[in-house]
Structure formats: structure tokens, C-alpha cells
Protein backbone atom coordinates (compact mmCIF):
# COMPACT_ATOMS: atom_id res chain seq x y z
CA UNK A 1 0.00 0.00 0.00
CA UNK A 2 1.71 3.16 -0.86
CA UNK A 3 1.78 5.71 1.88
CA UNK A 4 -0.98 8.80 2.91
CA UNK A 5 -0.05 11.87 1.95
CA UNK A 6 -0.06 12.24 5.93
CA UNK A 7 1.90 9.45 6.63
CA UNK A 8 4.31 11.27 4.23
CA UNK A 9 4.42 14.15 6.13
CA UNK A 10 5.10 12.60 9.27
CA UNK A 11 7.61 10.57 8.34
CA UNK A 12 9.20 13.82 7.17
CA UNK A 13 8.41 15.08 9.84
CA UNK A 14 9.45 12.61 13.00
CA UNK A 15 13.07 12.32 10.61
CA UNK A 16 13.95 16.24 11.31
CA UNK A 17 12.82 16.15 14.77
CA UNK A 18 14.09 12.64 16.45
CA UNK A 19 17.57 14.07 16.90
CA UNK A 20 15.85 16.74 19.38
CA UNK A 21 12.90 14.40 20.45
CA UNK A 22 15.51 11.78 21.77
CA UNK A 23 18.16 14.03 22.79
CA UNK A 24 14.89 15.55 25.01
CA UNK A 25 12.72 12.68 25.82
CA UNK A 26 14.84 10.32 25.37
CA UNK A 27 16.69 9.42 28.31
CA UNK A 28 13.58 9.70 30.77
CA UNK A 29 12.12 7.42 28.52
CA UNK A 30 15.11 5.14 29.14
CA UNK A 31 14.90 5.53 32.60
CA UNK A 32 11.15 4.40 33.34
CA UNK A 33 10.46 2.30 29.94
CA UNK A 34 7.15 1.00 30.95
CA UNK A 35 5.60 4.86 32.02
CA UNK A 36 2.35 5.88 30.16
CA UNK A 37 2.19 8.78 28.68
CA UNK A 38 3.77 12.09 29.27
CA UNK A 39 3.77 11.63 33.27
CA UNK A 40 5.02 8.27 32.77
CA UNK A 41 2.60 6.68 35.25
CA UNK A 42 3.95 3.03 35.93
CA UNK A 43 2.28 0.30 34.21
CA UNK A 44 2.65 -1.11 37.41
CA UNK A 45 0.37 0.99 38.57
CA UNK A 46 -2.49 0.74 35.78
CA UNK A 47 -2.16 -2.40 34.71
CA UNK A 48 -2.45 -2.20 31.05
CA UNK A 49 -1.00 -4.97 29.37
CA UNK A 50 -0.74 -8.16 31.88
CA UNK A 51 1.35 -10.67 32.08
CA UNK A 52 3.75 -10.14 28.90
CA UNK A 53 6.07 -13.20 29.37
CA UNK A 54 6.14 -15.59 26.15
CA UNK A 55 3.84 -13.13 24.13
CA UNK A 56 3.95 -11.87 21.01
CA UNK A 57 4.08 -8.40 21.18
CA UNK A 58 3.99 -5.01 18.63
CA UNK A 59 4.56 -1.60 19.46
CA UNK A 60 3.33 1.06 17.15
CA UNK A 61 5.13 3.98 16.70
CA UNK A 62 8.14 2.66 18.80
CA UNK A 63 10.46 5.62 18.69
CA UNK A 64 13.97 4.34 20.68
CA UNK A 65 12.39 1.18 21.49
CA UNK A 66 12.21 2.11 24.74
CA UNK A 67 8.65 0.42 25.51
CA UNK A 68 10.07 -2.44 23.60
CA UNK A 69 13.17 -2.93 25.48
CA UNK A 70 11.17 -2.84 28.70
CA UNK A 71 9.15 -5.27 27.91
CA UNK A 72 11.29 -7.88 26.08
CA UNK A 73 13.20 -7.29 29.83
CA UNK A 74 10.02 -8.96 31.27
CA UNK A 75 10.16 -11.78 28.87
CA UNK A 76 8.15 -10.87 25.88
CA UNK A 77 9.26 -11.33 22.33
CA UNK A 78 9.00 -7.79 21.02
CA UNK A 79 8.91 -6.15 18.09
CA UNK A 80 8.89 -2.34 17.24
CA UNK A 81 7.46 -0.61 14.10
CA UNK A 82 8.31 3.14 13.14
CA UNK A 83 6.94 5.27 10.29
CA UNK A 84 10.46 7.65 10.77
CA UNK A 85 14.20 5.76 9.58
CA UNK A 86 16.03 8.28 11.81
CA UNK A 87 13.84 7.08 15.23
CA UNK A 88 14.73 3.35 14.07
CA UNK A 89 18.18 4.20 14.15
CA UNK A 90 18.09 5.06 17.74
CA UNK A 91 16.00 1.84 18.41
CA UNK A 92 19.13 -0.39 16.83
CA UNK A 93 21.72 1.82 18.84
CA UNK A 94 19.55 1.15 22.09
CA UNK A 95 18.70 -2.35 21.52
CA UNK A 96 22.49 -3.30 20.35
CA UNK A 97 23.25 -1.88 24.08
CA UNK A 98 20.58 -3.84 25.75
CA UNK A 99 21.11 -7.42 24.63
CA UNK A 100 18.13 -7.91 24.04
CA UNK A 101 16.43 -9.18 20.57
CA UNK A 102 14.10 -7.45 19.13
CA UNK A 103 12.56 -7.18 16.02
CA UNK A 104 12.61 -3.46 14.17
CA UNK A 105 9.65 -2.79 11.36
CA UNK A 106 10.01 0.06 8.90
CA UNK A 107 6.50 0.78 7.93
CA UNK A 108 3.56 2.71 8.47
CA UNK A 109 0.55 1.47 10.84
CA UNK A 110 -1.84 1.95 8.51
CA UNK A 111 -0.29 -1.38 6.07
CA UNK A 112 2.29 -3.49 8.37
CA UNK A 113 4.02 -5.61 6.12
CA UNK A 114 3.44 -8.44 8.33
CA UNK A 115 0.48 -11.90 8.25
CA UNK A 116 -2.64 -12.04 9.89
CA UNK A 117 -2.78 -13.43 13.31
CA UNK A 118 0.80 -12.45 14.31
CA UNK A 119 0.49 -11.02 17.45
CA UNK A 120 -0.58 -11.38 20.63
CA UNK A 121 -0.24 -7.48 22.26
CA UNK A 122 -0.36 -4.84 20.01
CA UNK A 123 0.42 -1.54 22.15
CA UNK A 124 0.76 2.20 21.48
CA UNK A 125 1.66 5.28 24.09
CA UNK A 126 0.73 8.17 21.76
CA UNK A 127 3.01 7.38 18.63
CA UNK A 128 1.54 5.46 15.51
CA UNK A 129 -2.59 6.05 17.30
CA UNK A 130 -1.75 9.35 17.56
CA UNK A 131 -0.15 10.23 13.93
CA UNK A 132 -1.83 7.53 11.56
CA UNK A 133 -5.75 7.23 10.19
CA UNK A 134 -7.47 5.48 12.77
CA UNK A 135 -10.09 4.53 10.12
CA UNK A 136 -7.31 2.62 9.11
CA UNK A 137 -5.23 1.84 11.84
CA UNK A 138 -7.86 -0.19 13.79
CA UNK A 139 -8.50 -2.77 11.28
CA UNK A 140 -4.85 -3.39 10.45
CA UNK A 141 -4.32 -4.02 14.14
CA UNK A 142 -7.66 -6.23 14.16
CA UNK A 143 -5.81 -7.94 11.17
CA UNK A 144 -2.57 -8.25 13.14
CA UNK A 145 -4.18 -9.73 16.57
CA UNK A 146 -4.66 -13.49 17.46
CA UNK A 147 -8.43 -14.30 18.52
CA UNK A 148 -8.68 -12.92 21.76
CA UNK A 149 -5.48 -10.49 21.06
CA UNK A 150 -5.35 -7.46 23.92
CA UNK A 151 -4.82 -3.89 22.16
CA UNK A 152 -4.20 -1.46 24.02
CA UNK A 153 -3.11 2.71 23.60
CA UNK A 154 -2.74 5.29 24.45
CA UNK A 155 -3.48 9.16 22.84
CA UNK A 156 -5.04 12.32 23.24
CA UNK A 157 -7.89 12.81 24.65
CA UNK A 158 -11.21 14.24 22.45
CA UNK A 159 -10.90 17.36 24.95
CA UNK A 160 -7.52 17.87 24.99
CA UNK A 161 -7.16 17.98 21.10
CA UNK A 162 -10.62 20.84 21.18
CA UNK A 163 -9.06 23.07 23.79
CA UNK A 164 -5.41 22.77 22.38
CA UNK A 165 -5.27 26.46 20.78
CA UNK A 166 -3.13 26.32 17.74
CA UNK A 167 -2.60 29.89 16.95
CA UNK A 168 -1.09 30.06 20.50
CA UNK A 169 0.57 26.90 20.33
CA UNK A 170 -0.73 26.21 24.07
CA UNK A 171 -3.44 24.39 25.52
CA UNK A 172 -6.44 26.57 27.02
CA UNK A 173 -9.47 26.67 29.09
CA UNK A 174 -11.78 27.28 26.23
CA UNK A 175 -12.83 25.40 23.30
CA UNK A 176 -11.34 26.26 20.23
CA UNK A 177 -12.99 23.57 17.76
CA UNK A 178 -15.85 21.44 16.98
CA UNK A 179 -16.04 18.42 18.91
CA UNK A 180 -18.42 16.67 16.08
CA UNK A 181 -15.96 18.01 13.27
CA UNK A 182 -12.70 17.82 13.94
CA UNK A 183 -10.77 14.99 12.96
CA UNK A 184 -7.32 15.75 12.33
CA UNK A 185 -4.74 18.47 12.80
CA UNK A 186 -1.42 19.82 11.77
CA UNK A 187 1.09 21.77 13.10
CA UNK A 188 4.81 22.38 12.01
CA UNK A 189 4.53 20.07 9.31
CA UNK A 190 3.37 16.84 10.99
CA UNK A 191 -0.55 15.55 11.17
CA UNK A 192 -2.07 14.32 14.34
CA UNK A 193 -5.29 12.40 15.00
CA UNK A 194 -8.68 12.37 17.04
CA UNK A 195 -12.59 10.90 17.31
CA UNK A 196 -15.13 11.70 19.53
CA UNK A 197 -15.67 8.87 22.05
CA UNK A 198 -19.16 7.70 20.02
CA UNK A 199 -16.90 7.38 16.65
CA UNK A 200 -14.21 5.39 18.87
CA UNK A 201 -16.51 2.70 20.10
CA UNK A 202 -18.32 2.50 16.82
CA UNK A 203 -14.90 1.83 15.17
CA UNK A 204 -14.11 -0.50 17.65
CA UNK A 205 -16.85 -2.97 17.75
CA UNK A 206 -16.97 -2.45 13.47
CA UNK A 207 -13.50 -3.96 13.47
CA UNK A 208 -14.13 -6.92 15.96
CA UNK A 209 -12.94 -5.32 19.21
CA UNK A 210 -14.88 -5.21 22.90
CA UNK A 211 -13.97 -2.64 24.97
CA UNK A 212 -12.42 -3.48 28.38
CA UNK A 213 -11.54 -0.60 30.00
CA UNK A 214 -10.81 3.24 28.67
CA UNK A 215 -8.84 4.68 31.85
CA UNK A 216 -8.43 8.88 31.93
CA UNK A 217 -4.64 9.27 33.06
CA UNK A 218 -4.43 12.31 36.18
CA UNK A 219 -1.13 12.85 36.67
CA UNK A 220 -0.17 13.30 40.69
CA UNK A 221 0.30 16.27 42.50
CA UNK A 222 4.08 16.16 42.32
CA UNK A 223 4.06 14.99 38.80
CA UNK A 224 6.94 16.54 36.25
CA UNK A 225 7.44 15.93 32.73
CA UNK A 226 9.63 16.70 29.65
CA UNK A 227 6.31 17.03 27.77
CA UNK A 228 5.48 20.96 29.52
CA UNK A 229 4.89 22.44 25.83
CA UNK A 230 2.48 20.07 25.08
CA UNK A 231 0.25 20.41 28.48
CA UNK A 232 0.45 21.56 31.90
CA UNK A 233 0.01 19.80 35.29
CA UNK A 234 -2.63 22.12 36.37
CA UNK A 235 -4.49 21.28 33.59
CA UNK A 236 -3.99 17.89 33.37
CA UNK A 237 -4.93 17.33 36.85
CA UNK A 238 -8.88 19.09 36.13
CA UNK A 239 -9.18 17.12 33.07
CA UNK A 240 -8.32 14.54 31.04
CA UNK A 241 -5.48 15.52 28.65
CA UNK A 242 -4.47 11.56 27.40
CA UNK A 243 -6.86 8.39 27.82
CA UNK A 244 -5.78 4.72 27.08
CA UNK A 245 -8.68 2.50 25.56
CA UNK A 246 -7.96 -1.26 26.40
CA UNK A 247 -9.90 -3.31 23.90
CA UNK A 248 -9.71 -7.14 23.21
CA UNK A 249 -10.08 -8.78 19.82
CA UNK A 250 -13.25 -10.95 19.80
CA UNK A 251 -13.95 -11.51 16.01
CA UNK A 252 -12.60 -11.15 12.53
CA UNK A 253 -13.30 -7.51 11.06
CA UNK A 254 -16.59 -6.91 9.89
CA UNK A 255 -16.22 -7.37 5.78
């Protein structure tokens, strides 16, 4: 399948900025791999993905690989997919240091050049959910998962992505779009994603998944992130900035 025009853009996009991103982000990431979201909460804590050991597993819009490496630490056999060359690079450098295995994937979400049935976790914080069609996302991962496959992201939240005021480049306390209309946006070159919660579900169930949880991530009172340009804690903390849906593959996609 040859690539959006989006996908083109981001993969522009993510290959200017991963120098900065992982000279930024980078080693935070490193230092608490398995942290949702920009306040890193521990999936210890939430309790997202279960017991990974001897799973299959695919992370979308893997970055460094540092979810990856985490995970393949806890015994799961990992691999990582990246629409951007230059954040696969870092992935090699980091997983050549860990000693780990683990698979790398050049390739857009939207077509993964891999069979049917391959997985048995398919994961996202922000990343691939967050900068690829979810129209088409969600059926390629419904594709991807074994009968009774867990998938499980995280991304903005329908608020968050209203009230974030572009010409400001900030976040607000007002609404700045429609919540019905608004689909997609882009800024400095890259294109990001949204639905409202009814087009979520709906997409969900048409592609064969059952919803098992959506949890709203609150960051703590003490909370700090590398992330401050994209949010506040204030604002976080009086609603919902990032939300991870937790959804489990019951059927085949709907033809």
C-alpha cells in the first residue's frame, strides 16, 4: 500500500525532529520504559497490558524502542514498528546496548508488512494512534491480533485535542474547535489524529474489538514531565489531557 499523503508528512516530519525528540525525551524514557504517557505513570500501577512473558508483542510507533526494550526485559518477544528511519536508528543503537532481541519494522501502521494473526499485544503510548488514520489503523491491528489479542493505547484525549489552541501553540481553558468536526490536525509540518468517544466505540466494535476498560490518566500532584509544551500539570490534573482505551479482539473484522 503506498503511503498517505499524511503518513508522508510525518515521516518527514518525526526524521527532522528525532535528533531533538531523543536528545529531550529520550533518556527519561530510558529511565522508566514501561511509564504511560507524558507523566510516565507506571504500568505497574495501571495495569495495562498483563502478564507479557512468552507473548507476542507489537509496538506502534516505537520511537527508541524504549517500551520495547522494557518489555522484552520482562520476557516478551517484542517487536517495534516506526513510520520515521532516523527514530529506528536510535532503536538499533539502544537495543544493540541492551542485549536484548528485538525485532525493528520500517512501515507505516496503517499497512504493516506483516500476516494475519501475528500477534498477541499490540500496544501504542501516543506514537503510531496518535499520527496515523485510525479509520485505518484499527483494522490493520484487528488484522494483526490473534483471537482474543489485547490492544491497548494510548493518545489524546477528544478534549484535549478541542481546547489545544493552535494559533497560541498552548493548551487553554476554552474550546477552540468542533467536537463533532474535527478529525485531524497539523502543526509544524506533521498531522495528528482524534474521534469523539461515540466514533471510537463505533470503530471499535466495526473492526471486531470489545472494549475493556478506557482509563483517563491524572497525573499526581508532584508529577513533572519533559512534555510541559504540550500540556500543563494544572491542567492535566482538572481534566483529562491523554486516555488509554484497552480493547480485546473478539472476532474477525466486519467485511
Amino acid at each position: 500500500m503506498e503511503l498517505t499523503e499524511h503518513a508522508r508528512k510525518n515521516r518527514a516530519h518525526w526524521n527532522r525532529l528525532a535528533d531533538s525528540y531523543q536528545a529531550e525525551h529520550g533518556p527519561p524514557l530510558a529511565r522508566v520504559p514501561l511509564g504511560w504517557g507524558v507523566w510516565s505513570i507506571p504500568e505497574s500501577e495501571l495495569r495495562v497490558l498483563g502478564d507479557v512473558r512468552e507473548k507476542d508483542v507489537l509496538e506502534l510507533g516505537c520511537g527508541g524502542a524504549q517500551w520495547s526494550i522494557g518489555l522484552a526485559r520482562l520476557g516478551a518477544r517484542c517487536t517495534g514498528l516506526d513510520n520515521s528511519e532516523r527514530q529506528l536508528e536510535f532503536a538499533r543503537k539502544a537495543i544493540e546496548e541492551s542485549g536484548l532481541y528485538i525485532s525493528l519494522i520500517h512501515a507505516n501502521a496503517e499497512s504493516v508488512p506483516l500476516p494475519d494473526e501475528s500477534f498477541d499485544i499490540i500496544f501504542c503510548d501516543h506514537g503510531a494512534m496518535s499520527f496515523a488514520d485510525p479509520l485505518l489503523t484499527v483494522p490493520e491491528v484487528a488484522r494483526l491480533l490473534r483471537p482474543g489479542g489485547l490492544f491497548a493505547f494510548n493518545a489524546e484525549t477528544p478534549l484535549h485535542f478541542i481546547c489545544f489552541d493552535s494559533d497560541q501553540d498552548r493548551i487553554s481553558a476554552e474550546l477552540h474547535s468542533s467536537y463533532f468536526d474535527k478529525r485531524s490536525d497539523e502543526e509544524d509540518g506533521s498531522v495528528n489524529f482524534s474521534l469523539p468517544y461515540g466514533e471510537w466505540i463505533s470503530l471499535f466494535k466495526k473492526s471486531g474489538f470489545e472494549v475493556e476498560d478506557l482509563i483517563e490518566l491524572r497525573p499526581s500532584e508532584d508529577a513533572a514531565s519533559t512534555y510541559r509544551d504540550w500540556v500543563s500539570r494544572d491542567w492535566a490534573r482538572k481534566w483529562p489531557a491523554e486516555q488509554i482505551w484497552r480493547l480485546r479482539r473478539v472476532k474477525r473484522a466486519a467485511s
